[in-house]
PDB file of N, CA and C in Angstrom:
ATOM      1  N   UNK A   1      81.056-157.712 -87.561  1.00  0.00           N
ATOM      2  CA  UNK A   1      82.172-157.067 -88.214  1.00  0.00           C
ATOM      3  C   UNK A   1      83.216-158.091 -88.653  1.00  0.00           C
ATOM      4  N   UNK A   2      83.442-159.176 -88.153  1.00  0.00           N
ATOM      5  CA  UNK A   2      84.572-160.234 -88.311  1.00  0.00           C
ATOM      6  C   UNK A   2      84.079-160.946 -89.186  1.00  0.00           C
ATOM      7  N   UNK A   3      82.587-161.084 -89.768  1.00  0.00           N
ATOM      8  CA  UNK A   3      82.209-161.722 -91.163  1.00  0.00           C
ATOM      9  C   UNK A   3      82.391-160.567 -92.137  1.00  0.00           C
ATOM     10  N   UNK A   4      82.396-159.442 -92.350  1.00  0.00           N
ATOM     11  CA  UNK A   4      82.927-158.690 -93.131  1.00  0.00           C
ATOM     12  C   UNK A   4      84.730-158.450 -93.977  1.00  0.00           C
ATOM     13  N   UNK A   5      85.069-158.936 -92.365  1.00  0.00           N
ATOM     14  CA  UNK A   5      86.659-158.713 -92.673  1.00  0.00           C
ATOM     15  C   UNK A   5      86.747-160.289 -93.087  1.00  0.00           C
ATOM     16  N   UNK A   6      86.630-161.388 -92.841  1.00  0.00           N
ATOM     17  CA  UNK A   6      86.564-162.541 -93.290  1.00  0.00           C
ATOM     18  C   UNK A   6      85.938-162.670 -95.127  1.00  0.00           C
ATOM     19  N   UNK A   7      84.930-161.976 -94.918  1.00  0.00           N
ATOM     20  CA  UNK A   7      84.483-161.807 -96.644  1.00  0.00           C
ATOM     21  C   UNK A   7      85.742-160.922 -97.336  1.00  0.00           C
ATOM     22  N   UNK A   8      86.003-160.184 -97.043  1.00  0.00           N
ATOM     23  CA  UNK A   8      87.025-159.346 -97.575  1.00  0.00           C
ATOM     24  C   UNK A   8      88.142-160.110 -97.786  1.00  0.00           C
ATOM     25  N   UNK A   9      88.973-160.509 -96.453  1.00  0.00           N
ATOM     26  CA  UNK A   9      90.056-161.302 -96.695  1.00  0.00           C
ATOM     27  C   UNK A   9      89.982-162.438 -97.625  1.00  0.00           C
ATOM     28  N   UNK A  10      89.108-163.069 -97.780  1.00  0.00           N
ATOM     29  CA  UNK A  10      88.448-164.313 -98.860  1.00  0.00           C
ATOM     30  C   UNK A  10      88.546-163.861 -99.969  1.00  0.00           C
ATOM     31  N   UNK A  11      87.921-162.520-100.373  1.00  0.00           N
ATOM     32  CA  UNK A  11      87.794-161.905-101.673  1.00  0.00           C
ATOM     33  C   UNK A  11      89.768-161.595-101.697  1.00  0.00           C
ATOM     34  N   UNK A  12      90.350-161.428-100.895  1.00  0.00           N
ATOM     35  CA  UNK A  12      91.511-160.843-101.225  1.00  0.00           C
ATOM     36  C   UNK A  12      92.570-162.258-101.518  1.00  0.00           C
ATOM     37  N   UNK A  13      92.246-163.151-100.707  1.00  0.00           N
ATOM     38  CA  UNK A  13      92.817-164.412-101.122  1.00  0.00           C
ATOM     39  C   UNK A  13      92.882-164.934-102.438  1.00  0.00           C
ATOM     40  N   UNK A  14      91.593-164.999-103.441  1.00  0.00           N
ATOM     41  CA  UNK A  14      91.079-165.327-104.209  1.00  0.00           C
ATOM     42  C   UNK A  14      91.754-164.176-105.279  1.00  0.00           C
ATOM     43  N   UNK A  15      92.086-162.807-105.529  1.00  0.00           N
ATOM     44  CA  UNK A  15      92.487-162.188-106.054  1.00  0.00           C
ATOM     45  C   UNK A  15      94.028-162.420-106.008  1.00  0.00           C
ATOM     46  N   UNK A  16      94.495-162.662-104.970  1.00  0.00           N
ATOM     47  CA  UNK A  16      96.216-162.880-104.984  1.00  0.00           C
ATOM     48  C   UNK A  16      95.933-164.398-105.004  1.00  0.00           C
ATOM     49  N   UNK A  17      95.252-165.134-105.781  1.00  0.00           N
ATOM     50  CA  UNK A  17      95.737-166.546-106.340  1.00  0.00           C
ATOM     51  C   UNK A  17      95.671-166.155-107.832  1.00  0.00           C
ATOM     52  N   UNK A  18      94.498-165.435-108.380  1.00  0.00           N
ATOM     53  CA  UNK A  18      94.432-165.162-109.932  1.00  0.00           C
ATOM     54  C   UNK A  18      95.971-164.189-109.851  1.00  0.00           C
ATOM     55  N   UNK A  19      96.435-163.498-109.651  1.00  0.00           N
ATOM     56  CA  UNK A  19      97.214-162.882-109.979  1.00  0.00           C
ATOM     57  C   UNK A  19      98.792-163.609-109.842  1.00  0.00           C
ATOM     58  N   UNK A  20      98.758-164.391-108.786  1.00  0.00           N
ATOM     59  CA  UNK A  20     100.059-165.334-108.683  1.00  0.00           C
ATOM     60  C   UNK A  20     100.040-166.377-110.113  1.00  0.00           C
ATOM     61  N   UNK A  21      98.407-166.776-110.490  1.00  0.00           N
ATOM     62  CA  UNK A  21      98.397-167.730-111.299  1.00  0.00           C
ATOM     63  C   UNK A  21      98.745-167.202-112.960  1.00  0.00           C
ATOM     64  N   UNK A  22      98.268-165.720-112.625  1.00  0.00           N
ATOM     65  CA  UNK A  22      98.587-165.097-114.292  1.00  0.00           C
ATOM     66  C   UNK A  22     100.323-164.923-114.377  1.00  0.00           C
ATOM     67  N   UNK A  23     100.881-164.367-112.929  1.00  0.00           N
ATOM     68  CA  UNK A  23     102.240-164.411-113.226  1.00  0.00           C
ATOM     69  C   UNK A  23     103.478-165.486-113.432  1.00  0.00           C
ATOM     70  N   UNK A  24     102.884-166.869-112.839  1.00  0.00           N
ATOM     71  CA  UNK A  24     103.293-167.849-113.207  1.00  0.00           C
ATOM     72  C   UNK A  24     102.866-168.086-114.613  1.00  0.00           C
ATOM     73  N   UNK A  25     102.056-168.131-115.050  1.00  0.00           N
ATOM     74  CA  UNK A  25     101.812-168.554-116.630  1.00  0.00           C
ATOM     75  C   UNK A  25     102.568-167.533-117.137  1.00  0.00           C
ATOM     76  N   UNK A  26     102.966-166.535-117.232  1.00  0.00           N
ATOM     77  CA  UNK A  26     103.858-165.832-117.996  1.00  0.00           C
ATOM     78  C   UNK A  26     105.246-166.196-117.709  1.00  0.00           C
ATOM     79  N   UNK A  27     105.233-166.553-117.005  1.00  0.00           N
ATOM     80  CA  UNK A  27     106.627-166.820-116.832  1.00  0.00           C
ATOM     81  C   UNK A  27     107.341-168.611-117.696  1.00  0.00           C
ATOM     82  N   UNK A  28     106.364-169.516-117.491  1.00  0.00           N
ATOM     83  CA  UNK A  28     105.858-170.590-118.271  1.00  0.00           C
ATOM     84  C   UNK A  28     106.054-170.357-119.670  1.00  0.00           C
ATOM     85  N   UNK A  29     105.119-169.345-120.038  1.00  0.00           N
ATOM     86  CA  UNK A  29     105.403-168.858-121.217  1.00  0.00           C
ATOM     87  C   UNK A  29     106.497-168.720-122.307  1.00  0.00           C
ATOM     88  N   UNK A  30     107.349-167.569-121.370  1.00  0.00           N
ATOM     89  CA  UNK A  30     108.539-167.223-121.363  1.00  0.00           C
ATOM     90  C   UNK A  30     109.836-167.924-122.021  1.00  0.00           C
ATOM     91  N   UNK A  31     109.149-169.791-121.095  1.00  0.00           N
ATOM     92  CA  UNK A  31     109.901-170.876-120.880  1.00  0.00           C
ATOM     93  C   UNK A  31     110.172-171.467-122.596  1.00  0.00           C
ATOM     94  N   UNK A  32     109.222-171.522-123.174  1.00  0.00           N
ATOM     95  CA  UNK A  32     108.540-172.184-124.154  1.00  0.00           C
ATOM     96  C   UNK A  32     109.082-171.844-125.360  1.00  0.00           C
ATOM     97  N   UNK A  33     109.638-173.034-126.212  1.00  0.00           N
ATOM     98  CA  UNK A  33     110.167-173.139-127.119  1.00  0.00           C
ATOM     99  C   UNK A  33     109.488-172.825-128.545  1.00  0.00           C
ATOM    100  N   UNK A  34     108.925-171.484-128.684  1.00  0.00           N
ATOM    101  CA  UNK A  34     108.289-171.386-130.120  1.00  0.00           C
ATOM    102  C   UNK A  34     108.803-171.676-131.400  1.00  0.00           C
ATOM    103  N   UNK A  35     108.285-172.337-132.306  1.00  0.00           N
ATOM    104  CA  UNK A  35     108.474-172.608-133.590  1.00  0.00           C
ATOM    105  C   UNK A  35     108.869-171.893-134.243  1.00  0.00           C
ATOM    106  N   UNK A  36     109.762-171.877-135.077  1.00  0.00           N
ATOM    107  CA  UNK A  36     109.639-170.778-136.189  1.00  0.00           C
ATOM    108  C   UNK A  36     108.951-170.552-137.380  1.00  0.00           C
ATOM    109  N   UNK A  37     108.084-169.285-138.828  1.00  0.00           N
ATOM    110  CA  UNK A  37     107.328-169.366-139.514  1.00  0.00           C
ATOM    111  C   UNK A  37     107.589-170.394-139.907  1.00  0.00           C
ATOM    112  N   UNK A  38     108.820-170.696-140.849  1.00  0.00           N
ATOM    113  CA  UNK A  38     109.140-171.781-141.279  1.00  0.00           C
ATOM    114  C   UNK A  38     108.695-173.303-141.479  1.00  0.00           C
ATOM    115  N   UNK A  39     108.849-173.599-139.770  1.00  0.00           N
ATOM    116  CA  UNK A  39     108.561-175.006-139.444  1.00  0.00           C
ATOM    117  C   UNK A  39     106.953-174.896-138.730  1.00  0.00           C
ATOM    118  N   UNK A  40     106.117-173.731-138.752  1.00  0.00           N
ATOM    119  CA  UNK A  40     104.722-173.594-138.728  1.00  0.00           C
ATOM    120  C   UNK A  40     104.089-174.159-140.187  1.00  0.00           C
ATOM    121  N   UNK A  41     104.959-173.621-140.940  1.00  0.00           N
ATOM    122  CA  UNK A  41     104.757-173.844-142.836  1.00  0.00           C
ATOM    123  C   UNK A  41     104.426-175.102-142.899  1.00  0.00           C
ATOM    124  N   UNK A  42     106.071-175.791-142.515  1.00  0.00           N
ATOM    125  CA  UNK A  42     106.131-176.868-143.294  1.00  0.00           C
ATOM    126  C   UNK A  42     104.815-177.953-142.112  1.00  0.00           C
ATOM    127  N   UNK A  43     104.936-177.943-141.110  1.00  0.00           N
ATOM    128  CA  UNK A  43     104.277-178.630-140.450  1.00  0.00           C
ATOM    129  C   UNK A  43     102.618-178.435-140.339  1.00  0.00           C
ATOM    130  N   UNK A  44     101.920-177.136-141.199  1.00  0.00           N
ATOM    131  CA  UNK A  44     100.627-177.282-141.774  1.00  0.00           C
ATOM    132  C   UNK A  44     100.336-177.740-142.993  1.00  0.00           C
ATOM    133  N   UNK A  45     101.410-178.002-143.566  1.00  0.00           N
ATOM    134  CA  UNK A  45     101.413-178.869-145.228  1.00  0.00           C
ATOM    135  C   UNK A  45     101.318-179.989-144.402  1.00  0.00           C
ATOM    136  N   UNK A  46     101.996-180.954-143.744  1.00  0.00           N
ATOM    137  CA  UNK A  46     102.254-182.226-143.416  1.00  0.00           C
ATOM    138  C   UNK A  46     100.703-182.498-142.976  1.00  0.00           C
ATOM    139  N   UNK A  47      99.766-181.626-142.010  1.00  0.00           N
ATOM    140  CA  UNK A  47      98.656-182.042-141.547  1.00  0.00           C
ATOM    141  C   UNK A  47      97.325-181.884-142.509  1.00  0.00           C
ATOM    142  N   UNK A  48      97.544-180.785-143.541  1.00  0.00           N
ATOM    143  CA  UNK A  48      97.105-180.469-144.531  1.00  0.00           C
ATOM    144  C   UNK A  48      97.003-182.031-145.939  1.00  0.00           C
ATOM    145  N   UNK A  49      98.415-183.053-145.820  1.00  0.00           N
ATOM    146  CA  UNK A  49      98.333-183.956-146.850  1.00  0.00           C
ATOM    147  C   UNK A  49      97.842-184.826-145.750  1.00  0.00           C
ATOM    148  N   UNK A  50      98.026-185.156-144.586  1.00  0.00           N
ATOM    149  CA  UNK A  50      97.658-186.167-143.899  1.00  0.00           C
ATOM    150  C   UNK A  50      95.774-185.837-143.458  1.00  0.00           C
ATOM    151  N   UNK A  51      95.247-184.617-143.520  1.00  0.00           N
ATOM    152  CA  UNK A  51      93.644-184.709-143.596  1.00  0.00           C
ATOM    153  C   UNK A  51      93.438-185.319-145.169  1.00  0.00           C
ATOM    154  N   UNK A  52      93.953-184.894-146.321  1.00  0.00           N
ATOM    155  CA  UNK A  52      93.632-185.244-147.259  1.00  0.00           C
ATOM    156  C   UNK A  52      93.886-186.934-147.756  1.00  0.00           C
ATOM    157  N   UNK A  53      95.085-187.439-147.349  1.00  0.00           N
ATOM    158  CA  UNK A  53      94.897-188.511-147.236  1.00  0.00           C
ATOM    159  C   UNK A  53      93.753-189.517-146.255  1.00  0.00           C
ATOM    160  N   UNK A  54      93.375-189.302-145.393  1.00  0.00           N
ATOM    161  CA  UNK A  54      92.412-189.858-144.825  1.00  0.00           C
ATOM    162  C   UNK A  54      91.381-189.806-145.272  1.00  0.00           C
ATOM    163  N   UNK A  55      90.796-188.494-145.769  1.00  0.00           N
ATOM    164  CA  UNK A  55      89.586-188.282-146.395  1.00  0.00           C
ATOM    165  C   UNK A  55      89.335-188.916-147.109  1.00  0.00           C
ATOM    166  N   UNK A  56      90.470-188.842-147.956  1.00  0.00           N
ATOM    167  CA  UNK A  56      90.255-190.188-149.898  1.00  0.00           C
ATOM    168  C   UNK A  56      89.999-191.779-149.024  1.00  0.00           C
ATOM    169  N   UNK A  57      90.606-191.542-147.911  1.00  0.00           N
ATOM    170  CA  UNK A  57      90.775-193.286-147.555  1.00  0.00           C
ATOM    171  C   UNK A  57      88.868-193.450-146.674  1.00  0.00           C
ATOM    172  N   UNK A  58      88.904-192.824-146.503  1.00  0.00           N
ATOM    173  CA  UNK A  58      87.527-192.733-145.851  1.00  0.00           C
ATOM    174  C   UNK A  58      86.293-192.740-147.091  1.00  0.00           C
ATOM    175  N   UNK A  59      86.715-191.800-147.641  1.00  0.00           N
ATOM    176  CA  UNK A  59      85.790-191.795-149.450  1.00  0.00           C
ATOM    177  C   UNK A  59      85.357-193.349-149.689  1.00  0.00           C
ATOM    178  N   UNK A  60      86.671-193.079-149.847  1.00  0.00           N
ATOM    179  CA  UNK A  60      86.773-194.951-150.735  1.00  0.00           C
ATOM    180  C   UNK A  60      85.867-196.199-150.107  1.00  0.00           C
ATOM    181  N   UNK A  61      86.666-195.847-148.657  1.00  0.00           N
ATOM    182  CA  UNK A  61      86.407-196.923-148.226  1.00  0.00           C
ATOM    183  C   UNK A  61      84.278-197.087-147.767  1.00  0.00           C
ATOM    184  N   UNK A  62      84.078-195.860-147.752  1.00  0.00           N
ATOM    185  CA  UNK A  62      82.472-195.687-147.462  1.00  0.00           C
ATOM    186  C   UNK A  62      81.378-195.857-149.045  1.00  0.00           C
ATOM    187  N   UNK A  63      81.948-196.096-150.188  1.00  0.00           N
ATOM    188  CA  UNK A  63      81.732-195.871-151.176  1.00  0.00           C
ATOM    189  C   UNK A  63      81.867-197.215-151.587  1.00  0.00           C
ATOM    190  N   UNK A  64      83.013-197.699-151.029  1.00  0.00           N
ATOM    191  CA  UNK A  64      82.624-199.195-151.515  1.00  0.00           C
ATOM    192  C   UNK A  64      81.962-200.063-150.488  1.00  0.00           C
ATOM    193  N   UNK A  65      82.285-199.975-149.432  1.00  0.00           N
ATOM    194  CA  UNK A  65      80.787-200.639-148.504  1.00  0.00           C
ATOM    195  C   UNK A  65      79.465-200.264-148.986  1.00  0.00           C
ATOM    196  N   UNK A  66      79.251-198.636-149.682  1.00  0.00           N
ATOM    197  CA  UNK A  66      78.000-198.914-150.116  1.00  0.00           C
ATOM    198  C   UNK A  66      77.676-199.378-151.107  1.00  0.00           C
ATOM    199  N   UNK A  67      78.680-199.718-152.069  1.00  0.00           N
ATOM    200  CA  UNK A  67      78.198-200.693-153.043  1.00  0.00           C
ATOM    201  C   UNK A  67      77.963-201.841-152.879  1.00  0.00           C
ATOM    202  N   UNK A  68      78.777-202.530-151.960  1.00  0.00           N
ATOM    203  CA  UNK A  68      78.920-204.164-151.491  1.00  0.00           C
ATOM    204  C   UNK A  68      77.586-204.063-150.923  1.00  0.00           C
ATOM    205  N   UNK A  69      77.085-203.279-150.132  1.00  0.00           N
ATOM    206  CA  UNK A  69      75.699-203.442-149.534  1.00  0.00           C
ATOM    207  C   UNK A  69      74.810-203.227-150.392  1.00  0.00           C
ATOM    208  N   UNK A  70      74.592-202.516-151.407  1.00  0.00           N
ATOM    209  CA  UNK A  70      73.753-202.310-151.938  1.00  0.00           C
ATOM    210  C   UNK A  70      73.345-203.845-153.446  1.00  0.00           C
ATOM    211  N   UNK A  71      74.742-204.358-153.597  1.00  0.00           N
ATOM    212  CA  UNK A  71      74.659-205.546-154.445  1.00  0.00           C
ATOM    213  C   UNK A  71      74.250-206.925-153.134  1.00  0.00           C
ATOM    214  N   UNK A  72      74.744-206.363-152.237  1.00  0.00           N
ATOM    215  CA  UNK A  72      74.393-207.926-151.030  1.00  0.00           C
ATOM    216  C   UNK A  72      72.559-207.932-151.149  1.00  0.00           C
ATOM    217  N   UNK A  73      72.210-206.387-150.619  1.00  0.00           N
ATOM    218  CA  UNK A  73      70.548-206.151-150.266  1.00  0.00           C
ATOM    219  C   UNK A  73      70.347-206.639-151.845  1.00  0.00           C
ATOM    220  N   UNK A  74      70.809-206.331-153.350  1.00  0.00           N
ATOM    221  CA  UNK A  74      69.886-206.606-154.270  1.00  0.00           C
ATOM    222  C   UNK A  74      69.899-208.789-154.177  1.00  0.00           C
ATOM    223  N   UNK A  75      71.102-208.756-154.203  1.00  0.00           N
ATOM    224  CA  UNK A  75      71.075-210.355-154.241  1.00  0.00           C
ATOM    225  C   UNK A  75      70.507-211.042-153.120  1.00  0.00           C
ATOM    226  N   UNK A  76      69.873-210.743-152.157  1.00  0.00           N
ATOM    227  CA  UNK A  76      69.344-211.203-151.009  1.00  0.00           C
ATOM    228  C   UNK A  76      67.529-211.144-150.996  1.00  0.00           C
ATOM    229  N   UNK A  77      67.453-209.591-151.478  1.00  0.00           N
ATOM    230  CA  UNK A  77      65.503-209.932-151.860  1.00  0.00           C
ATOM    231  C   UNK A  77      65.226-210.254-153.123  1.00  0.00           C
TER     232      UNK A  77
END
């Protein structure tokens, strides 16, 4: 009988940690300084030109290594 109440109490431990842990995160939450639409806007344009800038820089830069390689391999055989 005392491994029963031991399983139980375990199971009940384990339930009042998820529930302490959901009410702390809300409260965390709570804490937290959300953005406004606004500065959601402007700050997905900023990541929006900064993927696009990389991309071109990545373009470029893979486009002309394959040319340099491809004139090195012709001048080499």
């Amino acid at each position: 009988m005392t491994e029963k109440a031991s399983i139980g109490s375990f199971f009940a431990r384990i339930w009042r940690s998820v529930v302490d842990f959901i009410l702390e995160v809300k409260a965390e939450m709570m804490k937290v300084a959300w953005p406004s639409r606004q500065e959601i806007v402007a700050s997905t344009w900023v990541v929006i030109f900064a993927v696009a800038i990389v991309s071109a820089w990545i373009f470029v830069a893979d486009r002309a290594s394959s040319i340099l390689m491809t004139a090195l391999r012709s001048v080499l055989s």
